[in-house]
Protein backbone atom coordinates (compact mmCIF):
# COMPACT_ATOMS: atom_id res chain seq x y z
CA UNK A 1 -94.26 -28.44 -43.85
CA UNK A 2 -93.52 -31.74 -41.58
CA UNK A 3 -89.93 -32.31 -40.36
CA UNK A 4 -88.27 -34.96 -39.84
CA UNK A 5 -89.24 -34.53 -35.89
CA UNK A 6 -92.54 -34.52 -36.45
CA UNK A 7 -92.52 -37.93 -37.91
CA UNK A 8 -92.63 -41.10 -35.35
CA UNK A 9 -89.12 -42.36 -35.71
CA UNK A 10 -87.15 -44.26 -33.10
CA UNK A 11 -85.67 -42.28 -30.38
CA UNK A 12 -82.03 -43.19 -30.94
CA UNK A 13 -82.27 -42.01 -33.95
CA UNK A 14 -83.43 -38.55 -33.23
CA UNK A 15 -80.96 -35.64 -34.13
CA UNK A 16 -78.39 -37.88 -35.60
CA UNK A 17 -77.13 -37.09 -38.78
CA UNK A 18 -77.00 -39.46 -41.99
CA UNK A 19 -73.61 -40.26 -43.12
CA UNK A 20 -72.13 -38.30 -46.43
CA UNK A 21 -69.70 -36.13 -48.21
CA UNK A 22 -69.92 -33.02 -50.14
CA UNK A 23 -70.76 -33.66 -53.06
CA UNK A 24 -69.64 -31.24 -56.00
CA UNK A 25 -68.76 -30.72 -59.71
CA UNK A 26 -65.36 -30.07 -59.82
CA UNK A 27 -62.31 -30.25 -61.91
CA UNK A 28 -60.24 -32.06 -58.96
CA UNK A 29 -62.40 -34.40 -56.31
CA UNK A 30 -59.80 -35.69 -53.66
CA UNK A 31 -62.11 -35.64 -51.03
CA UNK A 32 -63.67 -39.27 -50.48
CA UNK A 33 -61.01 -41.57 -51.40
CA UNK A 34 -61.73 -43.10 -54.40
CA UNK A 35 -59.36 -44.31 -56.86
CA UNK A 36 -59.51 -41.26 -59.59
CA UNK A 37 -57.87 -43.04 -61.66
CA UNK A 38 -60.07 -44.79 -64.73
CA UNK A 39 -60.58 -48.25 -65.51
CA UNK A 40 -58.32 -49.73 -67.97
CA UNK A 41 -60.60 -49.48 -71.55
CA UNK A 42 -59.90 -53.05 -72.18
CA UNK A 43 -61.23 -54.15 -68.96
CA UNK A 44 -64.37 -51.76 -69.23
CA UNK A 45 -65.19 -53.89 -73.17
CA UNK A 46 -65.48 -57.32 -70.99
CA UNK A 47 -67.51 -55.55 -67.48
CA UNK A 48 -69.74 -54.19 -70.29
CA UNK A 49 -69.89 -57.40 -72.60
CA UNK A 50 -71.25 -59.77 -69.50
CA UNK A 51 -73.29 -56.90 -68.01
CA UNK A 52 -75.04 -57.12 -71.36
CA UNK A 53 -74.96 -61.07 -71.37
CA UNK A 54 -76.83 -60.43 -67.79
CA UNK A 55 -79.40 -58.49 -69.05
CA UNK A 56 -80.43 -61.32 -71.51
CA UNK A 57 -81.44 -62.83 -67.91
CA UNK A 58 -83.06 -60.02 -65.68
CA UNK A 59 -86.37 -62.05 -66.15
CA UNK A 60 -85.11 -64.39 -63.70
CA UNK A 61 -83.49 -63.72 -60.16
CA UNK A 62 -79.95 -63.89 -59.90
CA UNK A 63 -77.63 -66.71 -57.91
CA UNK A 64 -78.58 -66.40 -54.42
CA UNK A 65 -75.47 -67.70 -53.29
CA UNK A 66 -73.10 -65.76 -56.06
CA UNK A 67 -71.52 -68.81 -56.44
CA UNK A 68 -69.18 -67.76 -59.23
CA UNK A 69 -68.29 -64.43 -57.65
CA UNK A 70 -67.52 -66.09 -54.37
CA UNK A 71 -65.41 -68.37 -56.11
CA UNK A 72 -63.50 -65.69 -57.84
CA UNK A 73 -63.17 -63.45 -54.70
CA UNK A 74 -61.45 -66.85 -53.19
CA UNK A 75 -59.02 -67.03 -56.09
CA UNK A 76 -58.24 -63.27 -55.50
CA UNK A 77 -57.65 -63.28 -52.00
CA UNK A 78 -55.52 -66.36 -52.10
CA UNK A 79 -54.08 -67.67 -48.39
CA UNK A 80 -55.93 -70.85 -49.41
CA UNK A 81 -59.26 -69.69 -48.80
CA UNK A 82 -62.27 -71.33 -50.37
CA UNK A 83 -65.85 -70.21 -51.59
CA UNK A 84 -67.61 -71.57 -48.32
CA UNK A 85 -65.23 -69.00 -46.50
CA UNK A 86 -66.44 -65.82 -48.80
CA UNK A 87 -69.23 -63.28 -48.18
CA UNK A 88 -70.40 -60.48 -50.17
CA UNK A 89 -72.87 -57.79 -50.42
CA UNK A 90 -73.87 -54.42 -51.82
CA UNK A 91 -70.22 -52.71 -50.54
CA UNK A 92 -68.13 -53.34 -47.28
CA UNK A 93 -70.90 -51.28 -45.72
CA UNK A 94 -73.53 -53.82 -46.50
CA UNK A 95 -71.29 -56.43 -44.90
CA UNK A 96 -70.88 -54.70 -42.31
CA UNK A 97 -74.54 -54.42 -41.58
CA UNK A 98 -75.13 -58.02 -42.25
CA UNK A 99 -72.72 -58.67 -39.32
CA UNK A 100 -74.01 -55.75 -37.08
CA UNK A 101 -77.76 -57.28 -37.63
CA UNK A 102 -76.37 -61.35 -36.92
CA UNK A 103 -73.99 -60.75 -33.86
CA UNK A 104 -74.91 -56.92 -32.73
CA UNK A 105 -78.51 -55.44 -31.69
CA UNK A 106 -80.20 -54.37 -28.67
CA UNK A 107 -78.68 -55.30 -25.39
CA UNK A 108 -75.12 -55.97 -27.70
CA UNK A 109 -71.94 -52.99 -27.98
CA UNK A 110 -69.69 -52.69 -30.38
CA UNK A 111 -66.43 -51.05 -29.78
CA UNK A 112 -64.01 -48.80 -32.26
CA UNK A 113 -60.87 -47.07 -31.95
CA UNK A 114 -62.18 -43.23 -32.27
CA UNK A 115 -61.43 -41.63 -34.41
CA UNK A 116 -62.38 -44.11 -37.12
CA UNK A 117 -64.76 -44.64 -40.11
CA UNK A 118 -67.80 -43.00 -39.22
CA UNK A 119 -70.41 -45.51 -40.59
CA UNK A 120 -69.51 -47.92 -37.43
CA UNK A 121 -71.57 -45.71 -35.18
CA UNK A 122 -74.37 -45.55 -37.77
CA UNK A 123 -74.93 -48.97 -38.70
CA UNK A 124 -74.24 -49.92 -34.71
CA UNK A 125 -76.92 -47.17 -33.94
CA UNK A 126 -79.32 -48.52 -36.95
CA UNK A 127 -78.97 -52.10 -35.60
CA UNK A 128 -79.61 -50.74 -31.79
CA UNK A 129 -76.17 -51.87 -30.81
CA UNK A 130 -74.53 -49.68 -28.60
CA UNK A 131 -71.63 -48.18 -30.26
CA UNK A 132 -68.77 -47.78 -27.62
CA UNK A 133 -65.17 -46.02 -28.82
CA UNK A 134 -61.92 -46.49 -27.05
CA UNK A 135 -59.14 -43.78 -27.50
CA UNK A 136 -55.80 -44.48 -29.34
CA UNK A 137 -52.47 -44.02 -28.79
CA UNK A 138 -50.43 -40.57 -29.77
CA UNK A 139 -50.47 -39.70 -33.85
CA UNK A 140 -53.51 -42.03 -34.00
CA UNK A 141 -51.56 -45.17 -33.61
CA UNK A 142 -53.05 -48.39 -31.66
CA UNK A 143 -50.70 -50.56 -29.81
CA UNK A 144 -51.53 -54.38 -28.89
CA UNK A 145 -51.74 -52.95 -25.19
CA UNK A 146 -54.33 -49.99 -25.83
CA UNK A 147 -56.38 -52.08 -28.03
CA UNK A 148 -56.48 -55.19 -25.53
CA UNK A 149 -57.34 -53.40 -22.74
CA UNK A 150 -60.06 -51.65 -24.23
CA UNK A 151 -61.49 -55.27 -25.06
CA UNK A 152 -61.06 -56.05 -21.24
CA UNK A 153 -62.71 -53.21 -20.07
CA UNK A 154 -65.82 -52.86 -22.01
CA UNK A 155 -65.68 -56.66 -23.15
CA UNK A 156 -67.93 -55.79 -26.74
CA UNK A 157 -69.89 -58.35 -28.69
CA UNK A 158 -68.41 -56.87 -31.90
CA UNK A 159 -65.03 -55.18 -31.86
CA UNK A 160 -64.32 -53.00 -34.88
CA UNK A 161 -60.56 -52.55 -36.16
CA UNK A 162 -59.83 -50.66 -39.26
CA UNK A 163 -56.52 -51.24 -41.16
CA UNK A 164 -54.96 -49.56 -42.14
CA UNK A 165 -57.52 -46.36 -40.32
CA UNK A 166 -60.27 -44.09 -41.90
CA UNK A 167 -59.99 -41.26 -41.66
CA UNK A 168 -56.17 -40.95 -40.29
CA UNK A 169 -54.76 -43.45 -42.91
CA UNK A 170 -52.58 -44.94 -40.09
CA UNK A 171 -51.63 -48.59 -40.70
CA UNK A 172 -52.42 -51.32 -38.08
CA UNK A 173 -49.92 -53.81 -36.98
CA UNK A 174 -50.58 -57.52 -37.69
CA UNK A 175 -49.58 -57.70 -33.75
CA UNK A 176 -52.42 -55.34 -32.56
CA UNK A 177 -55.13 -57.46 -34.81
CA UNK A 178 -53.92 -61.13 -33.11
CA UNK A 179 -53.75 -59.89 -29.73
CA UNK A 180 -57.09 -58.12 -30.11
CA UNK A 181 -58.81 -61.84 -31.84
CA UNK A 182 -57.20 -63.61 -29.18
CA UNK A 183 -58.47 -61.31 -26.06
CA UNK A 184 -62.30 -60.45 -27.40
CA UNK A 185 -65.04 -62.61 -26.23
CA UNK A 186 -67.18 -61.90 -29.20
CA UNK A 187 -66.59 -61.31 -33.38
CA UNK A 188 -63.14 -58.93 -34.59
CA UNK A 189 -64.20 -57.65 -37.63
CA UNK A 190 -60.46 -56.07 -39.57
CA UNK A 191 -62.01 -53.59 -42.23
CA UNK A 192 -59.18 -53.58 -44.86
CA UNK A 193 -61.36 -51.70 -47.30
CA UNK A 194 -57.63 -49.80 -48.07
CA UNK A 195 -55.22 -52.79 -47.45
CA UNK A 196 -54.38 -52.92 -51.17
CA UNK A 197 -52.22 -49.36 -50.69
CA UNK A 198 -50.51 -50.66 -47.39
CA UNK A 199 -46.45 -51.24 -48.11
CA UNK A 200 -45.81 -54.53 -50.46
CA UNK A 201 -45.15 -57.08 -47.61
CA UNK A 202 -47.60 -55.86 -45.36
CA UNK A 203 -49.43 -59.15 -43.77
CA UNK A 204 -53.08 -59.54 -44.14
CA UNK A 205 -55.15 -60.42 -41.12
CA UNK A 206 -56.17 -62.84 -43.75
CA UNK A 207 -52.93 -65.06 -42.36
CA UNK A 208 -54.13 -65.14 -38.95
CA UNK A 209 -58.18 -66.66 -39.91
CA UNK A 210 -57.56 -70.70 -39.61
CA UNK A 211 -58.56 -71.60 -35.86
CA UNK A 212 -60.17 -68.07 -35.58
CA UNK A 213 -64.02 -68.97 -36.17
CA UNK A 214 -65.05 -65.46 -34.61
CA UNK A 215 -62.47 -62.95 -36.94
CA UNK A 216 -63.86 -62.05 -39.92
CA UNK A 217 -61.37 -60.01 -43.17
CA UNK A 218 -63.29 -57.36 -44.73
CA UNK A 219 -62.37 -55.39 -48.55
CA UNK A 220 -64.30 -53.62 -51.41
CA UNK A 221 -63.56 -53.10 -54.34
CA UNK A 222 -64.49 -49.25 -54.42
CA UNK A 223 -61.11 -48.69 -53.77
CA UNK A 224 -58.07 -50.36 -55.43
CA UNK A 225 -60.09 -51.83 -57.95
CA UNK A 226 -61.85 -48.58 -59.01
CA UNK A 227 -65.37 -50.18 -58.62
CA UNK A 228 -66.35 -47.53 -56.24
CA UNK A 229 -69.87 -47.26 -58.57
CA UNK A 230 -70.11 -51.01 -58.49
CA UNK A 231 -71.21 -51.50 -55.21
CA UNK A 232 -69.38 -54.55 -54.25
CA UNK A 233 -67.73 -55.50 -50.32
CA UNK A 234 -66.62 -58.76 -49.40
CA UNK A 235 -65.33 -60.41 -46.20
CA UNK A 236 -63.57 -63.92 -45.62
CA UNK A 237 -64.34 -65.31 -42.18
CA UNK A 238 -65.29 -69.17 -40.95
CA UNK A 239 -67.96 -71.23 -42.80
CA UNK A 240 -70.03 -71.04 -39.25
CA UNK A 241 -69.86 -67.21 -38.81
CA UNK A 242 -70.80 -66.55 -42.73
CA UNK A 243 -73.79 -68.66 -42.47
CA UNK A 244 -74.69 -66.51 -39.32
CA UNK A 245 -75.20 -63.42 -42.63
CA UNK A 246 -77.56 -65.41 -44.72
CA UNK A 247 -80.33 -65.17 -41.32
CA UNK A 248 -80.35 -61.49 -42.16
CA UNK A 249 -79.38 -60.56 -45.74
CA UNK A 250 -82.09 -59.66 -47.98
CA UNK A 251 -83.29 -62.21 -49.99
CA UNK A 252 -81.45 -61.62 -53.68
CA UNK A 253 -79.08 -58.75 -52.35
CA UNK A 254 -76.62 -59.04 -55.14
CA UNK A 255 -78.03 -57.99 -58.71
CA UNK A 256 -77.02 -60.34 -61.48
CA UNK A 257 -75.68 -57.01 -63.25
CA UNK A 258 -73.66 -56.32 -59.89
CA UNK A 259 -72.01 -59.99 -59.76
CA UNK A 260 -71.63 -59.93 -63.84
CA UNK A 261 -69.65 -56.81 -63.10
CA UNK A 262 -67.26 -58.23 -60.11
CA UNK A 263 -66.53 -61.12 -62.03
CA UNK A 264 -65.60 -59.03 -64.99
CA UNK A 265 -63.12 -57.11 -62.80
CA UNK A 266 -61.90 -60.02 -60.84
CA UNK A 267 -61.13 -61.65 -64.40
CA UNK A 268 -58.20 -58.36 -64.93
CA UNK A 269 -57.33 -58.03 -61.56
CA UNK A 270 -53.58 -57.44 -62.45
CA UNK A 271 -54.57 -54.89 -64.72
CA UNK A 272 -56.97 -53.38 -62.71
CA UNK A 273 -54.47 -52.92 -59.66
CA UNK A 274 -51.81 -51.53 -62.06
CA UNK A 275 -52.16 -47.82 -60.73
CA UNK A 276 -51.88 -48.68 -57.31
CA UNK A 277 -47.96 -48.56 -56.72
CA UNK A 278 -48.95 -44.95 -58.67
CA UNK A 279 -51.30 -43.92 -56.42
CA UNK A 280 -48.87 -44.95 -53.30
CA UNK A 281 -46.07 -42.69 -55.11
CA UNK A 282 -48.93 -39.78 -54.86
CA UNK A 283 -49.15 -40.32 -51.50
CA UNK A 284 -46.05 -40.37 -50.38
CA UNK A 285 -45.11 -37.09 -52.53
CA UNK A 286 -48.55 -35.51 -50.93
CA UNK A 287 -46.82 -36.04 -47.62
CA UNK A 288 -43.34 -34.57 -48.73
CA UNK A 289 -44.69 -31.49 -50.03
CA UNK A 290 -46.89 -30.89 -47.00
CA UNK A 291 -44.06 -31.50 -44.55
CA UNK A 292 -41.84 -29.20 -46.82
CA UNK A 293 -44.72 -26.30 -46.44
CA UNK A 294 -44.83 -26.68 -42.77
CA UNK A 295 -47.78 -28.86 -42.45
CA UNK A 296 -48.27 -32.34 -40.26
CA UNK A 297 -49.10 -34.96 -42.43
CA UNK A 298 -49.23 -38.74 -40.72
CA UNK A 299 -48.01 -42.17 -41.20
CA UNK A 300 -50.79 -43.36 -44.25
CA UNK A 301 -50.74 -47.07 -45.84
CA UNK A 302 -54.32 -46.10 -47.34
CA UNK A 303 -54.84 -43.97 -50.59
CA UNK A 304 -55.25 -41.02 -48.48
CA UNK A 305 -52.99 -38.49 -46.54
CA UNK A 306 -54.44 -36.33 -43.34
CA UNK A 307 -52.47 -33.87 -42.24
CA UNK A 308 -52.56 -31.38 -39.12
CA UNK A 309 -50.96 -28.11 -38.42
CA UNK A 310 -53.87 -26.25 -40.06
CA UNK A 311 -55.01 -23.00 -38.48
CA UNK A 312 -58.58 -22.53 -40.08
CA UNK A 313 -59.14 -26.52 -42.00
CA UNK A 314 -62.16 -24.50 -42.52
CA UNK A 315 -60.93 -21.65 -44.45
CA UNK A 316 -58.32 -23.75 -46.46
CA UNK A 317 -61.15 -25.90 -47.35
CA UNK A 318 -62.89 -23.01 -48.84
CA UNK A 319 -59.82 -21.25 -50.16
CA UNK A 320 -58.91 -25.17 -52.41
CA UNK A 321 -62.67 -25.04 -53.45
CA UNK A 322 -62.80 -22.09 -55.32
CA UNK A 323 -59.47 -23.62 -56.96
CA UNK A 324 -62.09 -26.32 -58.05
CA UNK A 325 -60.24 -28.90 -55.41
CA UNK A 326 -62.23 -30.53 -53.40
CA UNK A 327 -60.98 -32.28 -50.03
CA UNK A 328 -62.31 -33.62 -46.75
CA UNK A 329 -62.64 -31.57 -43.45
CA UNK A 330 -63.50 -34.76 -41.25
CA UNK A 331 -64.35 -33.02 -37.76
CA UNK A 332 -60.74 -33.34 -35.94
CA UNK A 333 -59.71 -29.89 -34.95
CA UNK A 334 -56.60 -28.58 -36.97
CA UNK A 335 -57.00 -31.61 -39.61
CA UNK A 336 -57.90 -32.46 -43.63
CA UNK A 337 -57.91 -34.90 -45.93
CA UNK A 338 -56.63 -35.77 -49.33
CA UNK A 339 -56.93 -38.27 -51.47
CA UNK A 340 -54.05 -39.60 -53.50
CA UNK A 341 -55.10 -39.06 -56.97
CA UNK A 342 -53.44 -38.78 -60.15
CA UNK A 343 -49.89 -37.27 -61.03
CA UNK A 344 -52.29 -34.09 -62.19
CA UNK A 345 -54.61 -34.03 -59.80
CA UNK A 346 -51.88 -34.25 -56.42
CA UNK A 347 -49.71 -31.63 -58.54
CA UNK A 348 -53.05 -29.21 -58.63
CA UNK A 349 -53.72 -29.91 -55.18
CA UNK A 350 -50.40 -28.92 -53.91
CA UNK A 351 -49.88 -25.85 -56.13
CA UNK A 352 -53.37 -24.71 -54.34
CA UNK A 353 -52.31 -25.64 -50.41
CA UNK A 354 -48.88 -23.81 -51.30
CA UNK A 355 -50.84 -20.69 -51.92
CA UNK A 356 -52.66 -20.92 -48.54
CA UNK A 357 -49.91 -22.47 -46.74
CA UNK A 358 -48.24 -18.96 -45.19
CA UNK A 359 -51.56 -17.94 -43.68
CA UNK A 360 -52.93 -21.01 -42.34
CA UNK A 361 -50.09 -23.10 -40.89
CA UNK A 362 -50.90 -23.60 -37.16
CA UNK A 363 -47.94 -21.58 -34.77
C-alpha cells in the first residue's frame, strides 16, 4: 500500500503532522474549547429561516465581497470601524492563511510566543514561511520587554500574538500588543479568537488600529458565539492591508449559506453572548476546585483553564475518559486542558479529577 512518503510531496512538509484533536463520542467533551453551551432556540428559527431564503439562490454565486456580513461584523465590533476595514473567511484560520499567503512565504518568518496555538507553525510551514518562536516569560506570561526584543532580534515579516493565549489561556496586556505594533517592521496580527471571555473592561487591540496600517484584530465566532460549525473568522485591520487578502483568497470563499448564517447570528448577538459571563463563572470555579485539590491551574481570560502539577497528564487523561470526559493533553510536560463548559458538565469534570487527584498530583 503507498504511504504518504512514497508520494512526491514538498520536503518541508515531510514528517510533520496535520493539526487535530481527539475526536470522540462522549457524554462530556471539554477538550477543544468550544462553547458547549446551545444556541438560543429562538435564534436557531431565524439562522434556519435565511439559510433557507439562501437556498432559493444557490443557482447563483454568492456576494464576493459579503457586503452585508462585513457590514454587520462592523456594527458588532464597534470602535467606529467601518465595512472597508472588515475581512472574513472560512474561520480565523482561513484569515490567517489569507494573511500568511499576502505578507508571509518563502524567504519571509513569522514569529510566535511558544507555546501558542499550534496552527501558526502549520499555516507558516504551508505558506513556506519560516515559522520562528520566541520564549515567554515565567507562568506563560509575555511582558512588553520579552516580546519587543524578540521583534529586535529576529525582526519577522509577520509577528503572531495571541490574546488572551492558546493553549495556556493567559491574557495579554494591551501594553505588550502597542509596544510590539510599534517595534515590528512588518504586519502584528492579535488573534483574539477568545477575547469575548477576557474580564469586562479588558481593552481590545481594536483601540489601538487608527494610524496602525500594518496591525490587523482577529475573532471567530466558533467561540463566544457558539458558531464553532459555522465556519466563520473575521479580522479588522486598514483598508490597504485588507485589500492585500483579496490577491490570494479563493475566488467565492464565503458560501451564501455561510454569510446567511453570520448575519443571522450577528442579528441576536446579545442573546447569543448571554452564556458567556456563565461560562467565565465555570472557569473561574474550574480553577478553585483544582487549586483546592492540589493542582496548578493559571491565570485564564479564555473559556479554558490549563493547569500543571500533574504527575502522569497521560494517565489522568485516560483515567477522565473512561468517565466519558474528554479533555486536552496539549504536549507541555505536567499540563491539561479544560474547557469551561456548562454548570453540569464542569461539576462532572471535577467530581472525575477529584477521584484521580491523590495519585497524580506532581510532589
Amino acid at each position: 500500500m503507498t504511504s504518504l512518503e512514497d508520494l512526491p510531496i514538498r520536503d518541508d512538509l515531510r514528517g510533520r503532522a496535520p493539526y487535530g484533536a481527539p475526536q470522540k463520542a462522549v457524554p462530556v467533551a471539554l477538550n477543544v474549547n468550544e462553547n458547549t453551551h446551545p444556541i438560543p432556540e429562538n435564534v436557531a428559527h431565524d439562522v434556519v429561516a435565511r439559510v433557507a431564503a439562501a437556498i432559493m439562490t444557490l443557482n447563483r454565486y454568492p456576494d464576493r465581497e459579503f457586503s452585508a456580513l462585513r457590514q454587520a461584523l462592523a456594527d458588532y465590533l464597534g470602535h467606529g470601524l467601518d465595512p472597508a476595514q472588515i475581512w472574513a473567511a472560512n474561520g480565523s484560520n482561513e484569515v490567517l492563511q489569507h494573511i500568511m499567503q499576502a505578507y508571509g512565504g518563502p524567504g519571509r518568518s513569522a514569529l510566535g510566543f511558544a507555546p501558542t496555538y499550534s496552527m501558526y507553525g502549520l499555516l507558516a510551514s504551508g505558506t513556506g514561511t519560516e515559522w520562528i518562536t520566541a520564549g515567554r516569560d515565567d507562568e506563560f506570561e509575555l511582558s512588553p520587554a520579552t516580546a519587543v526584543a524578540a521583534v529586535r532580534e529576529h525582526d519577522p515579516d509577520i509577528v503572531l500574538l495571541c490574546a488572551p493565549n492558546n493553549p495556556t489561556g493567559t491574557p495579554l496586556s494591551i501594553e505588550t500588543i502597542e509596544a510590539v505594533a510599534d517595534a515590528a517592521r512588518g504586519i502584528v496580527v492579535v488573534d483574539e479568537a477568545y477575547f469575548e471571555f477576557a474580564e469586562p473592561g479588558t481593552p481590545s487591540a481594536l483601540t489601538l488600529l487608527a494610524g496602525r496600517p500594518r496591525l490587523l484584530v482577529s475573532r471567530t465566532m466558533s467561540k463566544a458565539f457558539a458558531f464553532a460549525g459555522a465556519r466563520v473568522g473575521y479580522l479588522a485591520g486598514d483598508p490597504a492591508a485588507i485589500d492585500a487578502l483579496r490577491l490570494v483568497r479563493l475566488p467565492y470563499h464565503l458560501s451564501a449559506l455561510t454569510q446567511a448564517a453570520a448575519l443571522g447570528a450577528l442579528a441576536h448577538s446579545d442573546e447569543m453572548l448571554a452564556m458567556v459571563d456563565e461560562i467565565r463563572a465555570q472557569r473561574e470555579r474550574i480553577s478553585a476546585e483544582l487549586a483546592r485539590l492540589g493542582f496548578l491551574p493559571y491565570r485564564s481570560g479564555s473559556n479554558f483553564v490549563l493547569f500543571g502539577g500533574v504527575d502522569d497528564p497521560h494517565a489522568v487523561f485516560e483515567q477522565l475518559l473512561a468517565r466519558g470526559i474528554l479533555i486536552r493533553e496539549i504536549g507541555i510536560p505536567g499540563h491539561l486542558r479544560v474547557t469551561a463548559g456548562t454548570e453540569a458538565e464542569t461539576t462532572a469534570f471535577l467530581e472525575a479529577i477529584a477521584v484521580s487527584a491523590p495519585n497524580r498530583i506532581a510532589s
